[in-house]
PDB file of N, CA and C in Angstrom:
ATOM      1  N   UNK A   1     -67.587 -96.429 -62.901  1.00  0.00           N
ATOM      2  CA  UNK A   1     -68.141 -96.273 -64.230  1.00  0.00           C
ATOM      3  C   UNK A   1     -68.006 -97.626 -64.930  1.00  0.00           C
ATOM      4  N   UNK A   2     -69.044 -98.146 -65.612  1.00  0.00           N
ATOM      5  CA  UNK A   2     -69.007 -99.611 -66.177  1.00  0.00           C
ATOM      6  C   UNK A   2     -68.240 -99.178 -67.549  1.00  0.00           C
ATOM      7  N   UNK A   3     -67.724-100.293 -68.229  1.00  0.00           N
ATOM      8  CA  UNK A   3     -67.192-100.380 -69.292  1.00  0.00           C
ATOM      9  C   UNK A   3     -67.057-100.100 -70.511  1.00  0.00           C
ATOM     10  N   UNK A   4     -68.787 -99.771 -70.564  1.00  0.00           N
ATOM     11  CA  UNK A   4     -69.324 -99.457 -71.918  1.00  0.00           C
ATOM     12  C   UNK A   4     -69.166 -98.006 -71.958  1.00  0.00           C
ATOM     13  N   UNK A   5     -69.200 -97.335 -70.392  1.00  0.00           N
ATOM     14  CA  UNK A   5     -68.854 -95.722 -70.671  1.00  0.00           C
ATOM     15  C   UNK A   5     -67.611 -95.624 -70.457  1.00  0.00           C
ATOM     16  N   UNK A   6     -66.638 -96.500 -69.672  1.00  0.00           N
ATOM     17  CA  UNK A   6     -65.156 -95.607 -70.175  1.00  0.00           C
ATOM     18  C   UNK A   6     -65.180 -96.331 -71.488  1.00  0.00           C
ATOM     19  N   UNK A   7     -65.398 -97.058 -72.340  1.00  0.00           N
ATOM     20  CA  UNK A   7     -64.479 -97.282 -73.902  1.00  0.00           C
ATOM     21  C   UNK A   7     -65.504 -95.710 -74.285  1.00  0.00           C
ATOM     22  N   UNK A   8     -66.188 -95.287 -74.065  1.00  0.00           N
ATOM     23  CA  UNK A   8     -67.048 -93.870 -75.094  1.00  0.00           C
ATOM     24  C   UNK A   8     -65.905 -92.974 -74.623  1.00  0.00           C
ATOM     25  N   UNK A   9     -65.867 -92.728 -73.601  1.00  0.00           N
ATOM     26  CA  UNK A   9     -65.092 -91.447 -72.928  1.00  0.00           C
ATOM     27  C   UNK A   9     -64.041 -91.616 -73.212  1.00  0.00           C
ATOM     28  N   UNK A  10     -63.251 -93.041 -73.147  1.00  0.00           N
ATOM     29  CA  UNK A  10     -61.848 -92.830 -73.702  1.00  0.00           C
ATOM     30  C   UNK A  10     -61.600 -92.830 -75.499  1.00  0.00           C
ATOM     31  N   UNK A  11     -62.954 -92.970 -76.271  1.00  0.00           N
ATOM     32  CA  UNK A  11     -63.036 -92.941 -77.517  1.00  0.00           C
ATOM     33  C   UNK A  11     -63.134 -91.271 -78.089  1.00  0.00           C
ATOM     34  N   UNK A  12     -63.098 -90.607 -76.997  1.00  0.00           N
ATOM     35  CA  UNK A  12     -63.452 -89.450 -77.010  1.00  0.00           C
ATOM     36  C   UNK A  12     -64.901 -88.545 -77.746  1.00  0.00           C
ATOM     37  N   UNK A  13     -65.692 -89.637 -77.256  1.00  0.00           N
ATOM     38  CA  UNK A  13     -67.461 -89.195 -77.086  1.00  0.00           C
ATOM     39  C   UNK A  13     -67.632 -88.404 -76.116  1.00  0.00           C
ATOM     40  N   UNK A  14     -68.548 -87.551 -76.481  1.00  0.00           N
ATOM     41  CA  UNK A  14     -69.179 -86.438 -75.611  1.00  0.00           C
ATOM     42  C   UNK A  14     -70.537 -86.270 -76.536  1.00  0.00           C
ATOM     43  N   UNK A  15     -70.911 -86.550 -75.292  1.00  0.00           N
ATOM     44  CA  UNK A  15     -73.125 -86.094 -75.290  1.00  0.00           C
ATOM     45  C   UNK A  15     -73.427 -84.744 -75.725  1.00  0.00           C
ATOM     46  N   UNK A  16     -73.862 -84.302 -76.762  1.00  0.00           N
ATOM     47  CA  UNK A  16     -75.036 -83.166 -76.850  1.00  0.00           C
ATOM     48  C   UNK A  16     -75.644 -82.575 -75.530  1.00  0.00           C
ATOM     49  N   UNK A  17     -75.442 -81.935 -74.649  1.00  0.00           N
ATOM     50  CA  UNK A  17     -76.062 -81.427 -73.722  1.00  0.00           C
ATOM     51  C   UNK A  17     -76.789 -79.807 -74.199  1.00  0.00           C
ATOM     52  N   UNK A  18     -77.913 -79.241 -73.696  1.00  0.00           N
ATOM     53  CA  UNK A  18     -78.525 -78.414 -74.243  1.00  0.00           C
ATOM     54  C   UNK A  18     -79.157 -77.879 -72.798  1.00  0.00           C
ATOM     55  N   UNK A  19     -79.029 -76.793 -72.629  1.00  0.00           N
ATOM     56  CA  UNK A  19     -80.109 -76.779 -71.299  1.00  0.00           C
ATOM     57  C   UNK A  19     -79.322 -74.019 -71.546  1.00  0.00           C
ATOM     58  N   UNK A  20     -80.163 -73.998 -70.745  1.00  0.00           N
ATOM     59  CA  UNK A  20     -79.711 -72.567 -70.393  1.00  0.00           C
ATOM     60  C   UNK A  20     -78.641 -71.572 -69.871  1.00  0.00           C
ATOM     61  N   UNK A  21     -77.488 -72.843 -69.880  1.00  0.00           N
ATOM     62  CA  UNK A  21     -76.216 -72.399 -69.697  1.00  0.00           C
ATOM     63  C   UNK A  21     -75.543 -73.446 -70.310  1.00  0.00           C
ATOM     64  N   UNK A  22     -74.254 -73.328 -70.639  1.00  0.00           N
ATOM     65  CA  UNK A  22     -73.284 -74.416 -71.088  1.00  0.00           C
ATOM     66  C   UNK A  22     -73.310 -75.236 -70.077  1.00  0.00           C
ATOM     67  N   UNK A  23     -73.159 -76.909 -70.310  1.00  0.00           N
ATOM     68  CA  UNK A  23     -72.724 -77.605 -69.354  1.00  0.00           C
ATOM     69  C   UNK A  23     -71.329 -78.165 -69.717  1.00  0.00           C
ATOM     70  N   UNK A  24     -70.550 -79.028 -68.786  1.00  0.00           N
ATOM     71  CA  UNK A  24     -69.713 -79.706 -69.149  1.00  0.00           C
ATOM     72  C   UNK A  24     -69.356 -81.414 -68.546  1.00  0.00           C
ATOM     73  N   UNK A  25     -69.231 -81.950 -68.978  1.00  0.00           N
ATOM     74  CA  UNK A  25     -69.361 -83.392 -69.409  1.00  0.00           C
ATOM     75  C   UNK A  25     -68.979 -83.774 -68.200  1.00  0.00           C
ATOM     76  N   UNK A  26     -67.896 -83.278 -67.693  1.00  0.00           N
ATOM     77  CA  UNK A  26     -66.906 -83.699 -66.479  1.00  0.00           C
ATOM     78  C   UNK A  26     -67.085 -82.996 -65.616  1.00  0.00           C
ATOM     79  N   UNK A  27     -68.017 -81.731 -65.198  1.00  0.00           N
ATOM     80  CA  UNK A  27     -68.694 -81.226 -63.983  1.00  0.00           C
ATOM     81  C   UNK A  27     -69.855 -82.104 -63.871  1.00  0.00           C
ATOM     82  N   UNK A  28     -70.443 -82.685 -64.720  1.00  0.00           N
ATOM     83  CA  UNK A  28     -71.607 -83.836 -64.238  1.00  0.00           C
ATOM     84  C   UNK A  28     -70.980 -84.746 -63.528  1.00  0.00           C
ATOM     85  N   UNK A  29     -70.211 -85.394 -64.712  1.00  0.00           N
ATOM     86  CA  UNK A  29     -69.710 -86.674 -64.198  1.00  0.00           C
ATOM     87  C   UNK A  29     -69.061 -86.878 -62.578  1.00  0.00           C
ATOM     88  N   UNK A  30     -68.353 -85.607 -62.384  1.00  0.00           N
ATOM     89  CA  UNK A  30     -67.834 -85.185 -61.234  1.00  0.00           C
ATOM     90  C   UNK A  30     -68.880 -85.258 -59.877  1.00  0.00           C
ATOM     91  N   UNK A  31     -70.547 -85.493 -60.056  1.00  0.00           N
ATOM     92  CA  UNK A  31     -71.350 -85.625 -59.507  1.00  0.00           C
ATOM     93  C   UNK A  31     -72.135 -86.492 -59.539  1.00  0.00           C
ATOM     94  N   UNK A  32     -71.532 -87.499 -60.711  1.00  0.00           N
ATOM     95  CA  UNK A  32     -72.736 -89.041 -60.299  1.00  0.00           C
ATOM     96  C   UNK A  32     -71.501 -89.535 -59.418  1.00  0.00           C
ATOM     97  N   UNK A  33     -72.263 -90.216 -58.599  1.00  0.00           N
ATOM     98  CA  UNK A  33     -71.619 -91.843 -57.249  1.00  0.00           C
ATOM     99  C   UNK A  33     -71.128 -92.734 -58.731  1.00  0.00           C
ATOM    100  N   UNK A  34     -69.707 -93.025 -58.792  1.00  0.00           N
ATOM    101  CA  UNK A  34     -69.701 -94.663 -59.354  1.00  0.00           C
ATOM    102  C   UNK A  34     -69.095 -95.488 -58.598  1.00  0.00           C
ATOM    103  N   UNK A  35     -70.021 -95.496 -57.510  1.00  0.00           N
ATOM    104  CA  UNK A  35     -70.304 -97.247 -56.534  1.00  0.00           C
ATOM    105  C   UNK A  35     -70.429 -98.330 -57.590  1.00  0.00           C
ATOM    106  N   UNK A  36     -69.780 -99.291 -56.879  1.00  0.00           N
ATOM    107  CA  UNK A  36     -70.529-100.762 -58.034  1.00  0.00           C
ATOM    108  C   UNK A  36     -71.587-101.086 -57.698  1.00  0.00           C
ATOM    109  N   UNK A  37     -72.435-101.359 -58.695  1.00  0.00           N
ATOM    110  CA  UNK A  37     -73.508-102.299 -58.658  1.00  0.00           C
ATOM    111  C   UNK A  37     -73.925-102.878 -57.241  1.00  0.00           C
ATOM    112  N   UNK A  38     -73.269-103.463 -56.725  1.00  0.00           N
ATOM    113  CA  UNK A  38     -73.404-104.355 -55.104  1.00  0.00           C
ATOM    114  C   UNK A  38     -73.929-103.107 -54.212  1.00  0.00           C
ATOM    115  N   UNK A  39     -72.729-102.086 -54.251  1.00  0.00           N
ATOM    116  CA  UNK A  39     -73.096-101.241 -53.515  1.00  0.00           C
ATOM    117  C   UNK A  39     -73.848-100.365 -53.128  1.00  0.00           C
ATOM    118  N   UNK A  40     -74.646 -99.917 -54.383  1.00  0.00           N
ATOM    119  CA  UNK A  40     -75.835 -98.972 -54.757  1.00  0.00           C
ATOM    120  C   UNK A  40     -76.688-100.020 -54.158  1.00  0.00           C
ATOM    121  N   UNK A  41     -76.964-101.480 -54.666  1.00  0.00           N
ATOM    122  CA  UNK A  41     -78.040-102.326 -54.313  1.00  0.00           C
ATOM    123  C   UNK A  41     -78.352-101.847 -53.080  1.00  0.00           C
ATOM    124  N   UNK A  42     -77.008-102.243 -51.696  1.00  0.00           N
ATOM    125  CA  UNK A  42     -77.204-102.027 -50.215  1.00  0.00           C
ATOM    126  C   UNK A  42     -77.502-101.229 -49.748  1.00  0.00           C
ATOM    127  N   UNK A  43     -77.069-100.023 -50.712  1.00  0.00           N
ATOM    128  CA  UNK A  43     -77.791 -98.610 -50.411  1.00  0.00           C
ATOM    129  C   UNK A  43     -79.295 -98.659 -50.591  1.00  0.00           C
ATOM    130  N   UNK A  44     -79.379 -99.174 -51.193  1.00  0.00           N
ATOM    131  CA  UNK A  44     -80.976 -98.729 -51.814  1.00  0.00           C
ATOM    132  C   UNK A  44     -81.942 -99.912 -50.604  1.00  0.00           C
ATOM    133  N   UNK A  45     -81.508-100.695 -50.204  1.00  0.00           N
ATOM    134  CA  UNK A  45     -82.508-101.674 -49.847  1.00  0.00           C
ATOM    135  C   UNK A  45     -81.867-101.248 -48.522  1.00  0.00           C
ATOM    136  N   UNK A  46     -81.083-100.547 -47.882  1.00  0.00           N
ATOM    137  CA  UNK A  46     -80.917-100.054 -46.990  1.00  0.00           C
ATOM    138  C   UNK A  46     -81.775 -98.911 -46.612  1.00  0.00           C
ATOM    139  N   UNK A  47     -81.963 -97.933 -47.461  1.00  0.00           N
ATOM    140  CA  UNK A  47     -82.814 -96.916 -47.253  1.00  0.00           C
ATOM    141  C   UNK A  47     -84.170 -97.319 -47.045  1.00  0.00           C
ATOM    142  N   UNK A  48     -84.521 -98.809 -48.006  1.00  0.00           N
ATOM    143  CA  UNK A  48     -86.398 -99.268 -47.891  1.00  0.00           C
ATOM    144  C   UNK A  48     -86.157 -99.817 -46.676  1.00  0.00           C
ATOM    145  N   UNK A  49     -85.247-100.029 -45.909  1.00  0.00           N
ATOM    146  CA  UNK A  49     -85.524-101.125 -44.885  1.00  0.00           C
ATOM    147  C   UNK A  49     -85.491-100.112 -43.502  1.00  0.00           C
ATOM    148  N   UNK A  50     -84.969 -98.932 -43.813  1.00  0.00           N
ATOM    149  CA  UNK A  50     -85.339 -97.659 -42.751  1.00  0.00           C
ATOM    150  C   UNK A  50     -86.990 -97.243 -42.517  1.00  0.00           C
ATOM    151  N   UNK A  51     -87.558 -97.444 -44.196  1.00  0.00           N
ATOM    152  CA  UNK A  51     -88.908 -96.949 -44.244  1.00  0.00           C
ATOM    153  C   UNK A  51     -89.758 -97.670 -43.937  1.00  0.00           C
ATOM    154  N   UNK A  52     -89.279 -99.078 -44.336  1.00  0.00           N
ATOM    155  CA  UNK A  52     -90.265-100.469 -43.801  1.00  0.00           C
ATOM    156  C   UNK A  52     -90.564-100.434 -42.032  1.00  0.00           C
ATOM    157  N   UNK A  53     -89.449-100.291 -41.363  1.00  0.00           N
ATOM    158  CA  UNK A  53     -89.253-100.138 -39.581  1.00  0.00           C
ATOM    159  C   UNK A  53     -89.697 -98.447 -39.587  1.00  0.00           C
ATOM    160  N   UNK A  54     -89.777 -97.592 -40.058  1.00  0.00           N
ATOM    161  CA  UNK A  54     -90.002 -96.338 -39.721  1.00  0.00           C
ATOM    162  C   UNK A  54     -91.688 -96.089 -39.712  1.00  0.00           C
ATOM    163  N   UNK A  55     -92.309 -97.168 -40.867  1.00  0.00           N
ATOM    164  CA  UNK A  55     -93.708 -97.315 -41.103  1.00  0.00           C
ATOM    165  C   UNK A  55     -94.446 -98.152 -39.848  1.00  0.00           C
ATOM    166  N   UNK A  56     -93.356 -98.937 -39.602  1.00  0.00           N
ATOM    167  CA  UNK A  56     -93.879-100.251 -38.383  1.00  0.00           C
ATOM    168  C   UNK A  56     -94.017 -99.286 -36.762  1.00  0.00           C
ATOM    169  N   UNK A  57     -93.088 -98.466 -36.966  1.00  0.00           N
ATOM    170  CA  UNK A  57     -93.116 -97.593 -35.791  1.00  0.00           C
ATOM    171  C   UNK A  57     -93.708 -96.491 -35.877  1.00  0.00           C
ATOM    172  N   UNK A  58     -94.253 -95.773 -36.632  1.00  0.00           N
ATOM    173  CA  UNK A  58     -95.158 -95.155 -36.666  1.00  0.00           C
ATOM    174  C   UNK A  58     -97.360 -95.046 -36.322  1.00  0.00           C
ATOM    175  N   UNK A  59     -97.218 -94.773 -35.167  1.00  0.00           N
ATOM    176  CA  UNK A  59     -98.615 -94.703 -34.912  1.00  0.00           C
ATOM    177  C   UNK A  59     -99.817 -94.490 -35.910  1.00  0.00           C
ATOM    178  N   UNK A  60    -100.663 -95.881 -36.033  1.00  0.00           N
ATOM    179  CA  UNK A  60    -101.697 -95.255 -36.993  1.00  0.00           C
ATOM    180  C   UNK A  60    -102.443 -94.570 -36.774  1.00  0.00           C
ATOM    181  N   UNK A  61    -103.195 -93.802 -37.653  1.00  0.00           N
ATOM    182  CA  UNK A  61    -104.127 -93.288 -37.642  1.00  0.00           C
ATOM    183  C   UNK A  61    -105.602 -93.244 -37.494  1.00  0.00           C
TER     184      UNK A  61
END
């Protein structure tokens, strides 16, 4: 989690959430990834670089 959201969370901010059941702040949170920055990148250009070779190997049409 970057900086700017723990000083909220430890300021004791909490988001308005609205939806068809109660939510809670810390069952979300409990479900985002906080990878750093670097790491999400490798992920992500890891996954295009599966699709880039998956496209190359794929028979055209």
């Amino acid at each position: 989690m970057n900086d700017e959201l723990q000083e909220l969370r430890n300021s004791g901010y909490k988001p308005v959430l609205v939806g068809p059941q109660p939510f809670s702040l810390d069952e979300i949170l409990r479900n985002v990834d906080p990878a750093p920055d670097e790491e999400t990148e490798r992920f992500v250009a890891a996954i295009y670089a599966d699709r880039r070779q998956a496209a190359e190997d794929s028979p055209s049409e």
